[in-house]
N, C-alpha and C. Protein backbone atom coordinates (compact mmCIF):
# COMPACT_ATOMS: atom_id res chain seq x y z
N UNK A 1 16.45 -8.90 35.04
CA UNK A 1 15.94 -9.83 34.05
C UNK A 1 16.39 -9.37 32.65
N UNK A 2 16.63 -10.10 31.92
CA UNK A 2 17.51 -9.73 30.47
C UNK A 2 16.22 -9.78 29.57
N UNK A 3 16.38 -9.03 28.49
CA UNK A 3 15.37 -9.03 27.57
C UNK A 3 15.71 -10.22 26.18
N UNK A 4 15.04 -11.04 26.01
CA UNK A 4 15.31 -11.94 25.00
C UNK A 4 15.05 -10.79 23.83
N UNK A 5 16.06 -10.84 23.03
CA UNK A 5 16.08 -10.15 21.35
C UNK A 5 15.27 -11.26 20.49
N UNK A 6 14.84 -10.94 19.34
CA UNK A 6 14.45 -11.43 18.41
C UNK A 6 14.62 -11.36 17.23
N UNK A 7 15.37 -11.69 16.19
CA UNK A 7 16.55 -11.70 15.40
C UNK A 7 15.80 -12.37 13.80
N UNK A 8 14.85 -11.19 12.61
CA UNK A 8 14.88 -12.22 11.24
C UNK A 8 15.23 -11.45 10.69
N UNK A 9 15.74 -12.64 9.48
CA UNK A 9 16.45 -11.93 8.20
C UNK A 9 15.58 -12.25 7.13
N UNK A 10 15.89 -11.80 6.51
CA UNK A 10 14.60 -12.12 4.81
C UNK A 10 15.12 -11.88 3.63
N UNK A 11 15.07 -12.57 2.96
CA UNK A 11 15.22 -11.89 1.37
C UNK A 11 14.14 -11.73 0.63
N UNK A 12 14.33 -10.52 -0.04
CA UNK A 12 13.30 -10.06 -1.16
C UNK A 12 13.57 -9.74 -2.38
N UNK A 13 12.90 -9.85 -3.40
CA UNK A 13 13.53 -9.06 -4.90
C UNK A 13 13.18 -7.70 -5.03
N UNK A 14 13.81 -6.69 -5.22
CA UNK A 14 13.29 -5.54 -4.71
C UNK A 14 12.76 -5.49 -6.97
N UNK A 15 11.15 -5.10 -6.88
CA UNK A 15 11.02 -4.70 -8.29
C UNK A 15 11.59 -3.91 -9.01
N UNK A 16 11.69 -3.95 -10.42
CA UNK A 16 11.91 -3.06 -11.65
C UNK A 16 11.75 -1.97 -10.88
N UNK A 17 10.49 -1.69 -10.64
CA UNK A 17 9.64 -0.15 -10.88
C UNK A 17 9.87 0.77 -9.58
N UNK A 18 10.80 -0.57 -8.30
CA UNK A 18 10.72 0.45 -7.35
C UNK A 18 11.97 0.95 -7.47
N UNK A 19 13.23 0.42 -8.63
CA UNK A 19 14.21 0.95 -8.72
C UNK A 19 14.47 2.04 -9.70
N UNK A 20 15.47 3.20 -9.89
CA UNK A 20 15.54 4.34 -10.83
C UNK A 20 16.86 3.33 -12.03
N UNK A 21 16.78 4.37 -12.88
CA UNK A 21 17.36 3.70 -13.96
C UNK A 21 18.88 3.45 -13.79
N UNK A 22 19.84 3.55 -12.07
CA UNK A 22 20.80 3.59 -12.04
C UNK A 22 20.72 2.19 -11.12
N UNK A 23 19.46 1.13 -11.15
CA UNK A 23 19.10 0.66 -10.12
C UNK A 23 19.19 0.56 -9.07
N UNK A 24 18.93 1.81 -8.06
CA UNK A 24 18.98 2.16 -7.11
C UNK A 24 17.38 2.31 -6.21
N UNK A 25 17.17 1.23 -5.25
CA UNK A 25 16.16 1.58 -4.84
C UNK A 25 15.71 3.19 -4.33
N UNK A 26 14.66 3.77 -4.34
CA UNK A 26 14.24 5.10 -3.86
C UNK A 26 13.77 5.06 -2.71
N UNK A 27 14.23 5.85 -2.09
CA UNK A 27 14.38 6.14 -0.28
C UNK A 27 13.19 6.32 0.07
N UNK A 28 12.19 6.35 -0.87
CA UNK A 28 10.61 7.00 -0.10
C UNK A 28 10.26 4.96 0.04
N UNK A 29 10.76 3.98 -0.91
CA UNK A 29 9.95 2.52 -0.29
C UNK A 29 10.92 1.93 0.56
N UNK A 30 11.73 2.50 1.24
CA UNK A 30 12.30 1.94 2.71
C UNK A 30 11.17 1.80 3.53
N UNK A 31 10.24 2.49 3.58
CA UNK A 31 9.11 2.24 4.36
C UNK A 31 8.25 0.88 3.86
N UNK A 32 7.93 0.55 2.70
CA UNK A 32 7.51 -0.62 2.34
C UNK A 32 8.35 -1.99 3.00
N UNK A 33 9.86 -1.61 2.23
CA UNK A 33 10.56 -2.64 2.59
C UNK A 33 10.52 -3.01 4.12
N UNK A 34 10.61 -1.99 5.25
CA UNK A 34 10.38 -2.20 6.51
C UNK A 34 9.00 -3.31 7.29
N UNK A 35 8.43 -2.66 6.07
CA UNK A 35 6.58 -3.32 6.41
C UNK A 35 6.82 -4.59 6.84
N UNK A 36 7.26 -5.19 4.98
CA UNK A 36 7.50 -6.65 4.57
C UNK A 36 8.52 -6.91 6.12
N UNK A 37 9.51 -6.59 6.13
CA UNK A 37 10.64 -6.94 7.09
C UNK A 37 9.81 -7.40 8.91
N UNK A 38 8.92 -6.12 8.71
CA UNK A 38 8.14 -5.96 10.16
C UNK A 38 6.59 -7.75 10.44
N UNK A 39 6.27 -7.82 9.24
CA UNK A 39 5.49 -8.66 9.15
C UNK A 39 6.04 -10.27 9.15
N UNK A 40 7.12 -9.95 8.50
CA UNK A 40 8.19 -11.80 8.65
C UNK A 40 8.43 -11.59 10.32
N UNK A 41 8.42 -10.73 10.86
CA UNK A 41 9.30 -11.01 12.65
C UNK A 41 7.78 -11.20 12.93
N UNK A 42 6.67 -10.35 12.95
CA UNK A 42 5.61 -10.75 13.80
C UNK A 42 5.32 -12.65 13.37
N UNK A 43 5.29 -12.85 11.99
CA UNK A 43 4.95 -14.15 11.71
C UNK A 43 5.86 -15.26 12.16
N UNK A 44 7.09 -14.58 12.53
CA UNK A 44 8.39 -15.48 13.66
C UNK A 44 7.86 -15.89 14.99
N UNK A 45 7.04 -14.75 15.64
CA UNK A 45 6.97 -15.11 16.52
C UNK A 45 5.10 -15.47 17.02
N UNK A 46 4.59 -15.78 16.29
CA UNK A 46 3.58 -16.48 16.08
C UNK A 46 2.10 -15.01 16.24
N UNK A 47 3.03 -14.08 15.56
CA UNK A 47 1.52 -13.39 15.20
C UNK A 47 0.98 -12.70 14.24
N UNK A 48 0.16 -12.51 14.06
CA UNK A 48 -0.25 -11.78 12.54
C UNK A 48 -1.28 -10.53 12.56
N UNK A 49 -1.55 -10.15 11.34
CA UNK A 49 -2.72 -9.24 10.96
C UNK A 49 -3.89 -9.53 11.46
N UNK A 50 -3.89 -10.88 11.24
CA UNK A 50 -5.30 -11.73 11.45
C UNK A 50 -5.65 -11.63 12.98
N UNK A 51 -4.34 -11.67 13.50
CA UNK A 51 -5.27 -11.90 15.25
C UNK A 51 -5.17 -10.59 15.58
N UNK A 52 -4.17 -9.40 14.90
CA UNK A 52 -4.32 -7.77 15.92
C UNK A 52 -5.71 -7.87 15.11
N UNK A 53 -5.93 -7.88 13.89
CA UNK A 53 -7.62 -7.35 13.82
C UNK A 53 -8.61 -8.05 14.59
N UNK A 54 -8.46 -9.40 14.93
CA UNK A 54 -9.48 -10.25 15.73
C UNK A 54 -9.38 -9.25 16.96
N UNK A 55 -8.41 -9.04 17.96
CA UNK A 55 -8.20 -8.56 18.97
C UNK A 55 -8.48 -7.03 19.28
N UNK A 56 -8.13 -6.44 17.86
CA UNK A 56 -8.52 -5.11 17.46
C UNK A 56 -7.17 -4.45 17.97
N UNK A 57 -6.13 -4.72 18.46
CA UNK A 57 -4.90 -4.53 18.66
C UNK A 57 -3.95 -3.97 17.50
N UNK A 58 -3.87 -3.06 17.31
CA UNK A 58 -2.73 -3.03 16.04
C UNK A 58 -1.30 -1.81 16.15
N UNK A 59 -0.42 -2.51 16.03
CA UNK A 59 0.90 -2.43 15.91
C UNK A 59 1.59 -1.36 14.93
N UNK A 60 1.21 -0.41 15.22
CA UNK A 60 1.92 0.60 13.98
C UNK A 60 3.26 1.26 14.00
């Protein structure tokens, strides 16, 4: 049985403040950016914050 992939892309403005003055984002909010990235695929595929907390299920 083949595994169906699940495939989003997103754009974001990355802020002023998370960039250094060479505007270069800083490697410690790759983890943020991932979040945002991680939360557009769950909301792709029809799930959210709202139901792992209803369910008490959560995805880390």
């Amino acid at each position: 049985m083949a595994v169906k992939k699940i495939k989003e892309t997103i754009e974001f403005q990355v802020e002023f403040y998370d960039v250094d003055s060479m505007q270069v984002a800083w490697h410690g909010n790759y983890v943020k950016f991932m979040e945002v990235a991680r939360c557009a695929l769950l909301r792709k595929i029809g799930y959210d914050y709202n139901e792992m907390t209803a369910r008490r299920r959560f995805a880390y």
